[in-house]
Protein backbone atom coordinates (compact mmCIF):
# COMPACT_ATOMS: atom_id res chain seq x y z
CA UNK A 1 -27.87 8.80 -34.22
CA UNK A 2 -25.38 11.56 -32.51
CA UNK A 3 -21.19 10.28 -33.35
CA UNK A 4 -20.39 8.89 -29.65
CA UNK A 5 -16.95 9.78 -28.20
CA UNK A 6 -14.99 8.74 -25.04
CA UNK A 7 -14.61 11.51 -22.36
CA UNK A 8 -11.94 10.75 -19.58
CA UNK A 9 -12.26 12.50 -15.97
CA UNK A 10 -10.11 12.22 -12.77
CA UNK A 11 -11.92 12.20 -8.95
CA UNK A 12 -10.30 12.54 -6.20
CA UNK A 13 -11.38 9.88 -3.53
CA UNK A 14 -13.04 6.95 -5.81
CA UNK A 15 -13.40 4.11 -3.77
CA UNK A 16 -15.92 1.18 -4.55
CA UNK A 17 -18.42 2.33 -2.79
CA UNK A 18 -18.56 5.62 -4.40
CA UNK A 19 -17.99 4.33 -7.76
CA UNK A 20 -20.87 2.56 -7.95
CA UNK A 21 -23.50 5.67 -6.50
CA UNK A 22 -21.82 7.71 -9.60
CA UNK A 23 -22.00 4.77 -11.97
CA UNK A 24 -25.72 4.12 -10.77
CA UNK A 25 -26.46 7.98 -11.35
CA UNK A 26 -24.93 8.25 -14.82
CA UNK A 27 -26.81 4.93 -15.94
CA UNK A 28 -29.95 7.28 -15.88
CA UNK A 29 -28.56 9.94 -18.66
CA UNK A 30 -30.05 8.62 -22.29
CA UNK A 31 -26.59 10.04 -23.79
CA UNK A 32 -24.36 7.96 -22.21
CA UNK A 33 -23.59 4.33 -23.69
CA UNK A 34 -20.84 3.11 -21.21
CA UNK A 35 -19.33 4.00 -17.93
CA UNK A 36 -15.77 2.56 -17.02
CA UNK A 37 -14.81 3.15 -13.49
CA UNK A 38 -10.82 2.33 -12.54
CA UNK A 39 -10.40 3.19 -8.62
CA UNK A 40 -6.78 2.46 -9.01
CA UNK A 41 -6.45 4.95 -11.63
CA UNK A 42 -8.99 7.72 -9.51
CA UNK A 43 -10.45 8.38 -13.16
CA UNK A 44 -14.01 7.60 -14.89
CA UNK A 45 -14.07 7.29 -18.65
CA UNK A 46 -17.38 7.92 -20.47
CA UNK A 47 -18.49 7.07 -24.08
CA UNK A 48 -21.16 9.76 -24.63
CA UNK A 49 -22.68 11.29 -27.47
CA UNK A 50 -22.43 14.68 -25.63
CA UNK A 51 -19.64 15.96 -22.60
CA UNK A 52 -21.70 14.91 -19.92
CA UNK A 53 -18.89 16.95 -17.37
CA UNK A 54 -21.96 18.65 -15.23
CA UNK A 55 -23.74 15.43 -14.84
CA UNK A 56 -20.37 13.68 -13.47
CA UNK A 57 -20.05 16.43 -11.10
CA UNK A 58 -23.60 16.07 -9.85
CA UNK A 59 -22.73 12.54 -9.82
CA UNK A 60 -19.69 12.91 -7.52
CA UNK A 61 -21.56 15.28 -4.98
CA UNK A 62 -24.19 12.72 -4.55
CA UNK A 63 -21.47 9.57 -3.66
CA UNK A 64 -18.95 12.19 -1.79
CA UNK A 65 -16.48 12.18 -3.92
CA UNK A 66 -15.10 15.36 -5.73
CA UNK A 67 -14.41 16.00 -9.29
CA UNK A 68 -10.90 17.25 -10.31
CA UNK A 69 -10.03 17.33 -13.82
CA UNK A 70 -11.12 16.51 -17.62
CA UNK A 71 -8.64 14.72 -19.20
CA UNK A 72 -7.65 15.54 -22.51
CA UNK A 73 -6.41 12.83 -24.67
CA UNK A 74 -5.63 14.48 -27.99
CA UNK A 75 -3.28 16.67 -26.05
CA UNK A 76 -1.91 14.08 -23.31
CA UNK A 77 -2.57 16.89 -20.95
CA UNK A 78 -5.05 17.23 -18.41
């Protein structure tokens, strides 16, 4: 079995709604074990055996909302 990490991403205009189409999308991708969602926040974090950064994007295009940034944690920078 692959070493799972987390992945962190910010979207610009998560509501609800939208949250859920991307969560219901990414639910589909064998790779990816969880899928945390914080619409206060704007961000999605991922725990993935792989950077699953295209898929997110697809993701986001399909529920209307758009993808800004990776975050990256080891750094504290985005």
């Amino acid at each position: 079995m692959a070493k799972t990490k987390q992945y962190s991403y910010i979207i610009d205009g998560l509501s609800n709604e939208n949250g859920e189409k991307i969560k219901k999308a990414l639910q589909n991708i064998p790779e990816i074990k969880s899928i945390t969602i914080n619409v206060q926040s704007g961000t999605v974090d991922l725990i993935s055996s792989k950077d699953a950064e295209l898929e997110l994007k697809y993701a986001c295009d399909i529920a209307k909302a758009s993808f800004r940034i990776k975050i990256n944690k080891k750094k504290n920078l985005f």
